[in-house]
Protein backbone atom coordinates (compact mmCIF):
# COMPACT_ATOMS: atom_id res chain seq x y z
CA UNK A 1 244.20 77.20 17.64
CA UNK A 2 241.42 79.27 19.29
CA UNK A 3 241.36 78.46 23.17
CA UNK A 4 238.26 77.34 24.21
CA UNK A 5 235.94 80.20 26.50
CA UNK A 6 234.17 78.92 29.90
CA UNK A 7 230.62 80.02 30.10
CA UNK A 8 228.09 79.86 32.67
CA UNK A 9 224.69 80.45 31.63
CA UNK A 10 221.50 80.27 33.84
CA UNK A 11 218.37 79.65 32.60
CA UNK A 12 219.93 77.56 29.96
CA UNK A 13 217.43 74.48 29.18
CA UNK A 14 215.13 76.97 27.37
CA UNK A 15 214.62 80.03 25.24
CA UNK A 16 217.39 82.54 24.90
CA UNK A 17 219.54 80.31 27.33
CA UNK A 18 219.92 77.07 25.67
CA UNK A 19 220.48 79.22 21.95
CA UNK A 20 223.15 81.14 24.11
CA UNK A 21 224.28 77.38 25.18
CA UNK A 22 223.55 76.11 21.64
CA UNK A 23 225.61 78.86 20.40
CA UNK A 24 228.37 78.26 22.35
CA UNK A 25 229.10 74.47 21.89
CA UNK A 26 228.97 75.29 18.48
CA UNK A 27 231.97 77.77 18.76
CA UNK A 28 234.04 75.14 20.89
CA UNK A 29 233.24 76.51 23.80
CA UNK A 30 232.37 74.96 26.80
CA UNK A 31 229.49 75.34 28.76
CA UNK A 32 228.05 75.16 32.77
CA UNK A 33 224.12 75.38 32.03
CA UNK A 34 222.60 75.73 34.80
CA UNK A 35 218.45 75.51 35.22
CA UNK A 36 216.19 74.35 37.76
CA UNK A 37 214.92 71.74 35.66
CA UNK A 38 217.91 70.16 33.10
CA UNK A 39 215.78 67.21 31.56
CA UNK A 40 215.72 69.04 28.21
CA UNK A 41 219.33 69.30 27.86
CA UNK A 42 220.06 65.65 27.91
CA UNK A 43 220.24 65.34 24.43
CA UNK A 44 222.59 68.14 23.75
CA UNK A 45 224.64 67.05 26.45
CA UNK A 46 225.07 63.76 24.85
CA UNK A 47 226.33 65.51 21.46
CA UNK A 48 228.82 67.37 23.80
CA UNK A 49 229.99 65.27 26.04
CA UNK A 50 232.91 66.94 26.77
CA UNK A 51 232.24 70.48 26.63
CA UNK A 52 228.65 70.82 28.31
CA UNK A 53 227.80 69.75 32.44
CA UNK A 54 224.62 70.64 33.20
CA UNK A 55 223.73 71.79 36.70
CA UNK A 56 220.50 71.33 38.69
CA UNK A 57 219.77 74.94 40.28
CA UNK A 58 217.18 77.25 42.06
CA UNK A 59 219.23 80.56 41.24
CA UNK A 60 216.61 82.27 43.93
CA UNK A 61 218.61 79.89 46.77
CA UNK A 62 222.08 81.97 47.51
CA UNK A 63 223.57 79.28 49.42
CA UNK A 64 222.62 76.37 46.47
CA UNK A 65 224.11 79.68 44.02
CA UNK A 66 227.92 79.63 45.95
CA UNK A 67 227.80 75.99 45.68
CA UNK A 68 226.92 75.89 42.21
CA UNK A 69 229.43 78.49 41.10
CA UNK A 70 232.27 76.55 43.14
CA UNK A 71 231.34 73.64 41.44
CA UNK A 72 231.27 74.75 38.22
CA UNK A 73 234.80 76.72 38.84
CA UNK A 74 236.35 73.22 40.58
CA UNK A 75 234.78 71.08 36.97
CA UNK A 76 236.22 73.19 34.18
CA UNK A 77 239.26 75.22 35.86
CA UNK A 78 237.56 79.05 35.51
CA UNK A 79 235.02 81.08 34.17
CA UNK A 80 234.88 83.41 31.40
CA UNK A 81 231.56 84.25 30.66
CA UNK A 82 228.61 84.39 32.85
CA UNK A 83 225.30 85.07 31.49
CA UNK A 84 222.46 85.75 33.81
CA UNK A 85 219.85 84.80 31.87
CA UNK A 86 217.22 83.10 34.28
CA UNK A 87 213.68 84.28 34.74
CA UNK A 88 210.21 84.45 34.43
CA UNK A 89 207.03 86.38 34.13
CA UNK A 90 204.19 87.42 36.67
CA UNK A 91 201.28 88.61 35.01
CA UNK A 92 198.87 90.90 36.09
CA UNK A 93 197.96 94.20 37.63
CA UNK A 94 199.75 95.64 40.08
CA UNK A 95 196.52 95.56 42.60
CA UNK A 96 196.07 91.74 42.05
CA UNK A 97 199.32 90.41 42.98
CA UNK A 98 199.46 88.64 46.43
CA UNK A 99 202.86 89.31 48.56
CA UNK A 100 203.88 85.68 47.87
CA UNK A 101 203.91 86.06 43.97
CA UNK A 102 205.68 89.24 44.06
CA UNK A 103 208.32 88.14 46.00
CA UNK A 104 208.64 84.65 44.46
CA UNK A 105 208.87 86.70 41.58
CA UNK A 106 211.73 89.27 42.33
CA UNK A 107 213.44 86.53 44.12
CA UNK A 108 214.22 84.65 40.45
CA UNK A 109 214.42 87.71 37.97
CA UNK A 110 216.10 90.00 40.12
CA UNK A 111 218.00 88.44 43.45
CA UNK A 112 218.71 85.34 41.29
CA UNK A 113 220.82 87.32 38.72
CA UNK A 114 222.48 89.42 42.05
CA UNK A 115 223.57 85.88 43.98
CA UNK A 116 225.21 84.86 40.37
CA UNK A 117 226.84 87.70 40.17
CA UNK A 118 228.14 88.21 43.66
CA UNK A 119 229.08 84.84 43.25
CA UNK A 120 231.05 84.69 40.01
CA UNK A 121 232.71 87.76 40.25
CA UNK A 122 235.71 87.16 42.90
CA UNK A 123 236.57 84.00 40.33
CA UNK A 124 236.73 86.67 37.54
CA UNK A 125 238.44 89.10 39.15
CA UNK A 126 241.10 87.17 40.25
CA UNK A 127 241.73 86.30 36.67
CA UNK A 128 241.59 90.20 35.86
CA UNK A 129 239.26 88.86 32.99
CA UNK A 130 235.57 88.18 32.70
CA UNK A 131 232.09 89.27 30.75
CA UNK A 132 228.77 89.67 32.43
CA UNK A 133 225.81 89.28 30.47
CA UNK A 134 222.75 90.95 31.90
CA UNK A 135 219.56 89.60 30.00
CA UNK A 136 217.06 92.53 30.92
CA UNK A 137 214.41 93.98 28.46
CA UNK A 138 214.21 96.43 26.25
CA UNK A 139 210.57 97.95 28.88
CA UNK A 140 212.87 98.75 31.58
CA UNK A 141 212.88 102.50 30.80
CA UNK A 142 209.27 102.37 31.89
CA UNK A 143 206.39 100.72 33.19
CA UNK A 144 204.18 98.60 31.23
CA UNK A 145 200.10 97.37 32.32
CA UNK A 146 200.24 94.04 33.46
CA UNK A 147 204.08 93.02 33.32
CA UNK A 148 204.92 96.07 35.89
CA UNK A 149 206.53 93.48 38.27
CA UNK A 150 208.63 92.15 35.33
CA UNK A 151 209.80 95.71 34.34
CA UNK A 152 210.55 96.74 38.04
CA UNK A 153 212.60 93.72 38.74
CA UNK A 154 214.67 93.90 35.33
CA UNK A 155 214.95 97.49 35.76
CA UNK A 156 216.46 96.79 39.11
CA UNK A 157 218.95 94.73 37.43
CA UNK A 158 219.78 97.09 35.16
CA UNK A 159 220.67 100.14 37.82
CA UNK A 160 222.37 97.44 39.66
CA UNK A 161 224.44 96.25 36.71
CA UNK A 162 225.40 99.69 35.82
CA UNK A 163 226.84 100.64 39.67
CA UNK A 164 228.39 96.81 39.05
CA UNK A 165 230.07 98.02 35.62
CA UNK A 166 231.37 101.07 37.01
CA UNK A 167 233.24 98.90 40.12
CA UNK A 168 234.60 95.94 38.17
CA UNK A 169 235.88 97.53 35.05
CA UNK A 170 239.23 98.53 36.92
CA UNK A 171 239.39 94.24 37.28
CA UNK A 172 239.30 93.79 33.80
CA UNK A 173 235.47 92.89 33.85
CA UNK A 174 233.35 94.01 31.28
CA UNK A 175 229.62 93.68 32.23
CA UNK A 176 226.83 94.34 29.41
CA UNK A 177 222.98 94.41 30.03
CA UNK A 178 221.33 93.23 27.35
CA UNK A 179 217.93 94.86 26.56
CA UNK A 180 215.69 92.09 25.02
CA UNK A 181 212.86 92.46 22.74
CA UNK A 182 210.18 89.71 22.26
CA UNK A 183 211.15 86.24 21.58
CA UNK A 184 209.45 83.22 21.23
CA UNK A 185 210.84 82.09 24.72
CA UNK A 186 207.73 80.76 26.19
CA UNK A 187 207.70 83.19 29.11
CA UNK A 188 204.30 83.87 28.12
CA UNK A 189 203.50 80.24 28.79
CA UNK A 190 205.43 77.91 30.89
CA UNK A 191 207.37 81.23 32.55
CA UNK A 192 204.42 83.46 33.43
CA UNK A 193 202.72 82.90 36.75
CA UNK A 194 198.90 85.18 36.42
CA UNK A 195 197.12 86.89 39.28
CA UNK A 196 193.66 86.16 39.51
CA UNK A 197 192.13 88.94 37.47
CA UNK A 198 189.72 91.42 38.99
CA UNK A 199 186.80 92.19 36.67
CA UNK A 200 187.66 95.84 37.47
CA UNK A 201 190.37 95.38 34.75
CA UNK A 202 189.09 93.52 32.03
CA UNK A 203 188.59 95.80 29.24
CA UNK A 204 191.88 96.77 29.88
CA UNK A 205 193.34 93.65 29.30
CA UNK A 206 191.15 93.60 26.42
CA UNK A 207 193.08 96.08 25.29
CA UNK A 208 196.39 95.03 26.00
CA UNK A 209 195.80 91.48 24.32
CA UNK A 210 194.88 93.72 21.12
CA UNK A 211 197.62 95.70 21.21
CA UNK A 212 200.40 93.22 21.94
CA UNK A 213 198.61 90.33 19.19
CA UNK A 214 199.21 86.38 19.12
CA UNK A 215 202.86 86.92 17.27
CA UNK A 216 205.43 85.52 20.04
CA UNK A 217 208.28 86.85 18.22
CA UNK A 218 211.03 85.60 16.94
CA UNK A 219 213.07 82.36 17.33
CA UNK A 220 215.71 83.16 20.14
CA UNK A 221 218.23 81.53 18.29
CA UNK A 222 218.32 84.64 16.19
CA UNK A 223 218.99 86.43 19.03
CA UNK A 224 222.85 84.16 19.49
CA UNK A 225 225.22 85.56 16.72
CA UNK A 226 225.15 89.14 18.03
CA UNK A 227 225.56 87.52 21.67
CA UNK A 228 228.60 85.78 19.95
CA UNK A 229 229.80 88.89 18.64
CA UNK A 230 229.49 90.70 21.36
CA UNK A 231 231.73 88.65 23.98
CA UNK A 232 234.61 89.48 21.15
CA UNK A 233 234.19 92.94 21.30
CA UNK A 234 237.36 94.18 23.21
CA UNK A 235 235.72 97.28 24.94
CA UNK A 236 232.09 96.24 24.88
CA UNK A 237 228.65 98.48 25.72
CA UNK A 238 227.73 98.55 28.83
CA UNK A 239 224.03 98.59 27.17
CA UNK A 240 222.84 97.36 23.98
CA UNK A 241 219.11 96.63 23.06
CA UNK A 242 218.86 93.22 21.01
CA UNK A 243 216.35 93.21 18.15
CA UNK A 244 215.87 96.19 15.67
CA UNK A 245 212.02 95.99 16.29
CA UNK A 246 213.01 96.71 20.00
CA UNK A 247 215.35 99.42 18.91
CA UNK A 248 213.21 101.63 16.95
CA UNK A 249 210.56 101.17 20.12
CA UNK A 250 212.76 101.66 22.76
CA UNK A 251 213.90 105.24 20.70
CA UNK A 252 210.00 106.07 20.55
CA UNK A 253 209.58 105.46 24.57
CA UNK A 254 212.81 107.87 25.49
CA UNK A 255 211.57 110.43 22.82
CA UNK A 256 207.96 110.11 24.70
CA UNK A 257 209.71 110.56 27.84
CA UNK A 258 212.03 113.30 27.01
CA UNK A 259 208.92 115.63 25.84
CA UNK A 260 206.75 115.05 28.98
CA UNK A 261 209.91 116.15 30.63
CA UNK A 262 210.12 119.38 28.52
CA UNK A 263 206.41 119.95 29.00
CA UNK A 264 206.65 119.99 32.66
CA UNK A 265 210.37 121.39 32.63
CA UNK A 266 208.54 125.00 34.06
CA UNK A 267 206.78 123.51 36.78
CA UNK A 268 210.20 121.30 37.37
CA UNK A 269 212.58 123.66 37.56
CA UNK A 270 210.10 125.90 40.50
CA UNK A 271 211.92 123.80 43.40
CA UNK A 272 215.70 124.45 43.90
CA UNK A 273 216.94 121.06 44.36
């Protein structure tokens, strides 16, 4: 008989965090979803009484984080998994945004995940077991018009998770940032906070809203079977891009990349450092 894995997943009454939860309960796991707002779980919770507690939380509070991580430790013995998965979207150009927003903003999508983490990772290392699921996107190699903020704060996360990877492995803690493509996660609706949009800018969001289209991608629950595979994997990546779309994009932005480089590589190489 399988033993039954802990998780603790942020973010979890929507999107890719309640088909990570979903997921989950439906491998006999058990599951601490935490989200600010846990009304939409109530249901699920009810089909899994036993194996889901939700938990009311602000992941940009530290203080209400260390609670909530002692809490969920003290209800269901230890943690396994721990996906940071919590976050939103500001929208807009980087000139709009007022000091507020972008700090409300990095508090959630990149301090948030960083207060889990420093949280949850004595519990795993004291266990000399543990996966960390980083739930970045697949833009962090470079900036984007309009969802700059996003990228910067993911991107953040990522470097961060990497230096974290590199210090916890010798615990037994594996720690994977997972580069998401486009899912039908309502960030672009209930998630996204908007600057107010200077007219200076609007035929460049013209543009954009052209480019990108009205598809909102995929249902996230495709997204949950290689998450499930993935916390099997005995020596995991410490990067992997979800989505094939994604894949064959995020290949076409490092190939774009890597030739600017090599068309500047003269002018580079005139300093000595």
């Amino acid at each position: 008989m399988t033993t039954a894995r802990h998780w603790f997943i942020t973010g979890a009454s929507r999107g890719l965090g309640r088909a990570f939860t979903e997921a989950a309960l439906a491998a006999g796991d058990r599951v601490v979803a935490a989200a600010r707002d846990v009304g939409p779980l109530t249901g699920l919770a009810e089909e899994h009484p036993d194996a889901l507690l939700r938990l009311p939380l602000d992941v940009s509070d530290r203080d209400a984080v260390f609670a909530a991580v002692e809490r969920a430790v003290e209800a269901v013995g230890h943690l396994d998994i721990v996906v940071n998965n919590a976050g939103g979207l500001l929208y807009g150009m980087v000139e709009e945004a007022t000091e507020r927003q972008v700090r409300d903003h990095f508090d959630v999508n990149f301090f948030g995940a960083l207060w889990v983490t420093q949280a949850v990772i004595p519990h795993l290392r004291a266990r000399r077991s543990g996966r960390v699921l980083q739930v970045t996107t697949m833009g962090t190699g470079g900036g984007m018009a309009s969802v700059g903020y996003y990228g910067a704060g993911k991107a953040a996360l990522d470097c961060v998770s990497e230096a974290l990877a590199m210090e916890v492995e010798q615990f037994g803690i594996k720690v994977t940032v997972l580069q998401m493509g486009g899912y039908a996660t309502e960030l672009f609706t209930t998630g996204t906070t908007a600057t107010a949009p200077d007219p200076a800018y609007q035929s460049l969001r013209a543009r954009l809203a052209e480019m990108w289209g009205e598809d909102a991608g995929p249902d996230p629950a495709t997204a949950a079977p290689l998450v499930m595979k993935l916390v099997d994997l005995p020596d995991p990546p410490r990067r992997l891009i979800v989505g094939s779309r994604s894949f064959d994009l995020v290949q076409e932005m490092h190939r774009a990349r890597l030739e600017q480089y090599r068309a500047w590589e003269d002018l580079s190489r005139t300093a000595p450092g």
